[in-house]
C-alpha atoms as a PDB file:
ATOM      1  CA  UNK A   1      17.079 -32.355 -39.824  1.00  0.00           C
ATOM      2  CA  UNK A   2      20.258 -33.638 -41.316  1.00  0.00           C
ATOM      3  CA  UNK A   3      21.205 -30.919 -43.041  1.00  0.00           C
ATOM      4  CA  UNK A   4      20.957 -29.245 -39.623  1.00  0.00           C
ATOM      5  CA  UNK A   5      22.669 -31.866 -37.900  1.00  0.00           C
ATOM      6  CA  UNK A   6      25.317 -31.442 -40.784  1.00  0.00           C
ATOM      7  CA  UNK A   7      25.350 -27.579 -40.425  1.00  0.00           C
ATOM      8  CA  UNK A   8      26.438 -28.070 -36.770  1.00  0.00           C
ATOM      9  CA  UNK A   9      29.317 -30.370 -37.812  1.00  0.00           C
ATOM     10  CA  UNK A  10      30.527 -28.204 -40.249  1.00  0.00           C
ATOM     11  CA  UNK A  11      30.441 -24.996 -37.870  1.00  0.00           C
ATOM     12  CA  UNK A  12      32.082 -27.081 -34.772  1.00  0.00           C
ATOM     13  CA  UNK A  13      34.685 -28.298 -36.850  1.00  0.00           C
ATOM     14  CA  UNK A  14      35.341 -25.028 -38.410  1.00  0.00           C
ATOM     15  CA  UNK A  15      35.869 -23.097 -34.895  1.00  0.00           C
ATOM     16  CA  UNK A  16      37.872 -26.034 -33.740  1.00  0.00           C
ATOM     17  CA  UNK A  17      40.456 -25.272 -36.919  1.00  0.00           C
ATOM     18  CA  UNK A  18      40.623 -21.542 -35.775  1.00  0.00           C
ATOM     19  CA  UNK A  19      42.400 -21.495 -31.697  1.00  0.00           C
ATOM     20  CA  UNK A  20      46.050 -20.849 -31.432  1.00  0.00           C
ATOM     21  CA  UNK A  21      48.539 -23.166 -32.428  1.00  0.00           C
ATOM     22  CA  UNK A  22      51.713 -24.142 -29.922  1.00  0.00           C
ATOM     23  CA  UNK A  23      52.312 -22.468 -26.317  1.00  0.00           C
ATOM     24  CA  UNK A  24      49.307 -20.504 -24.723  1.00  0.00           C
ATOM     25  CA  UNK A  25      50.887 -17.322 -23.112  1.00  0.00           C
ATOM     26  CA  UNK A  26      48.727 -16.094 -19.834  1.00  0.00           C
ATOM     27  CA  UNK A  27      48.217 -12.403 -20.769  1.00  0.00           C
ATOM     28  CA  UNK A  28      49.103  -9.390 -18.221  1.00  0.00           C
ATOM     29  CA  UNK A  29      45.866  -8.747 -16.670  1.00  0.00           C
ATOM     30  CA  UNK A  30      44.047  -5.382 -17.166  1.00  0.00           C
ATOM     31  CA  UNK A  31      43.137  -4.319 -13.897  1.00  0.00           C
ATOM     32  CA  UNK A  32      44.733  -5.044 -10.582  1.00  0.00           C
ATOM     33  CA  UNK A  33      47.907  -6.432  -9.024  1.00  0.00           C
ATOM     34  CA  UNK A  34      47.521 -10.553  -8.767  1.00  0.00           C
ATOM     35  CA  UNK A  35      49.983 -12.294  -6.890  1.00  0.00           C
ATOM     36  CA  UNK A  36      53.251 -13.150  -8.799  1.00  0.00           C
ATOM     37  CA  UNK A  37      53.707 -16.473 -10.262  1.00  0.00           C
ATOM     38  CA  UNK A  38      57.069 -17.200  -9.966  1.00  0.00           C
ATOM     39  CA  UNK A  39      59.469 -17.583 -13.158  1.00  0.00           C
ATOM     40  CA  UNK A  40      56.673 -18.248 -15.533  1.00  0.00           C
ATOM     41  CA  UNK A  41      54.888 -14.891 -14.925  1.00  0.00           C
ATOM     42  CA  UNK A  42      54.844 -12.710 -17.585  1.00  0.00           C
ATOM     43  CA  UNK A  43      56.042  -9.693 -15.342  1.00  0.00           C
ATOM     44  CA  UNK A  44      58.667 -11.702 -14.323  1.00  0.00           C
ATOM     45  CA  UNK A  45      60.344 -12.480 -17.655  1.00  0.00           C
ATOM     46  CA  UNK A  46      59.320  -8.957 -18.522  1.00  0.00           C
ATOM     47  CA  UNK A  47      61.712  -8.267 -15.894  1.00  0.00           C
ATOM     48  CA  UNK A  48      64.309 -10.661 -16.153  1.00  0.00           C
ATOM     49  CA  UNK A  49      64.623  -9.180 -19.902  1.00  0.00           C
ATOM     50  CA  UNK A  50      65.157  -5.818 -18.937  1.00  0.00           C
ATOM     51  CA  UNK A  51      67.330  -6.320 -16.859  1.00  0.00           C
ATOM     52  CA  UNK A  52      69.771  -8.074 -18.995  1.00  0.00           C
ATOM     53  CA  UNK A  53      69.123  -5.644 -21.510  1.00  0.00           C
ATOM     54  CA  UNK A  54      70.352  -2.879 -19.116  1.00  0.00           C
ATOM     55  CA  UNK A  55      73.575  -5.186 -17.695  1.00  0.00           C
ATOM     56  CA  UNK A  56      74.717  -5.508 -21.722  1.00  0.00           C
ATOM     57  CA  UNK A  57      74.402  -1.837 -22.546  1.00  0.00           C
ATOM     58  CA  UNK A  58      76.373  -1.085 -19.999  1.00  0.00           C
ATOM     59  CA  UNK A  59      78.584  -3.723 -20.599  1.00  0.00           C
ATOM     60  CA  UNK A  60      79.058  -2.489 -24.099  1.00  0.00           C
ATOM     61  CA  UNK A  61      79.286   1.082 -22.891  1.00  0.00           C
ATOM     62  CA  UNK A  62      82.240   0.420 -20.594  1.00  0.00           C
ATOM     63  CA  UNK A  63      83.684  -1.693 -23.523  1.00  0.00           C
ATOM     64  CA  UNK A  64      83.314   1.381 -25.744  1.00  0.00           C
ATOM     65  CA  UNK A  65      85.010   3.407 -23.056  1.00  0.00           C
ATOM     66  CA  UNK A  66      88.232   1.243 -22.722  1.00  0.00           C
ATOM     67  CA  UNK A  67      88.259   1.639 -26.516  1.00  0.00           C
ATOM     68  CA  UNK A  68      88.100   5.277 -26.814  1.00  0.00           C
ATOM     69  CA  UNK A  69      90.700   5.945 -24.424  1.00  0.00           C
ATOM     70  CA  UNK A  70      94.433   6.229 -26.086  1.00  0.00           C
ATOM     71  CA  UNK A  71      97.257   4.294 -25.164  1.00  0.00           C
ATOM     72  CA  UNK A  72      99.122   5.548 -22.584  1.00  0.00           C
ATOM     73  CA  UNK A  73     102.820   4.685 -22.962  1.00  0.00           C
ATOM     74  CA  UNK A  74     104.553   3.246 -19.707  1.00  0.00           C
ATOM     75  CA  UNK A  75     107.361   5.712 -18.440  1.00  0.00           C
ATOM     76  CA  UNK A  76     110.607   4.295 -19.309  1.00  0.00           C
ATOM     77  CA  UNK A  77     112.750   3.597 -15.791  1.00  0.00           C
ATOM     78  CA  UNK A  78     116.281   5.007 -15.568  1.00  0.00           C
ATOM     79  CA  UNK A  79     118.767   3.180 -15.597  1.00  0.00           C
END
């Protein structure tokens, strides 16, 4: 009996050593469309990411642009 009673210790302490450490992310479900959860919703910063990937390529894009064009001298005035 103890070594049962031991057995069980052993086992519960050993699944309690095994979980995920630190922040617990809610995962996108697999079926259906639940309500959104505000800012904390994964599809949300899913979002929210893509977006600002999008708004800094083209950022750097129209940076890239401006660069590639060549220097225009002004026209001199006469005098």
């Amino acid at each position: 009996m103890v070594r049962i009673g031991l057995a069980l210790a052993f086992s519960t302490m050993t699944l309690a050593a095994c979980g995920l450490r630190g922040d617990l992310e809610r995962p996108v479900p697999l079926f259906g469309n639940p309500p959104n959860e505000g800012p904390s919703d994964p599809r949300t910063i899913k979002a929210a990411e893509e977006a600002a990937k999008a708004e800094k390529e083209r950022q750097d894009a129209e940076r890239r642009a401006q660069e590639a064009q060549p220097a225009t001298p002004t026209p001199a005035t006469p005098q």
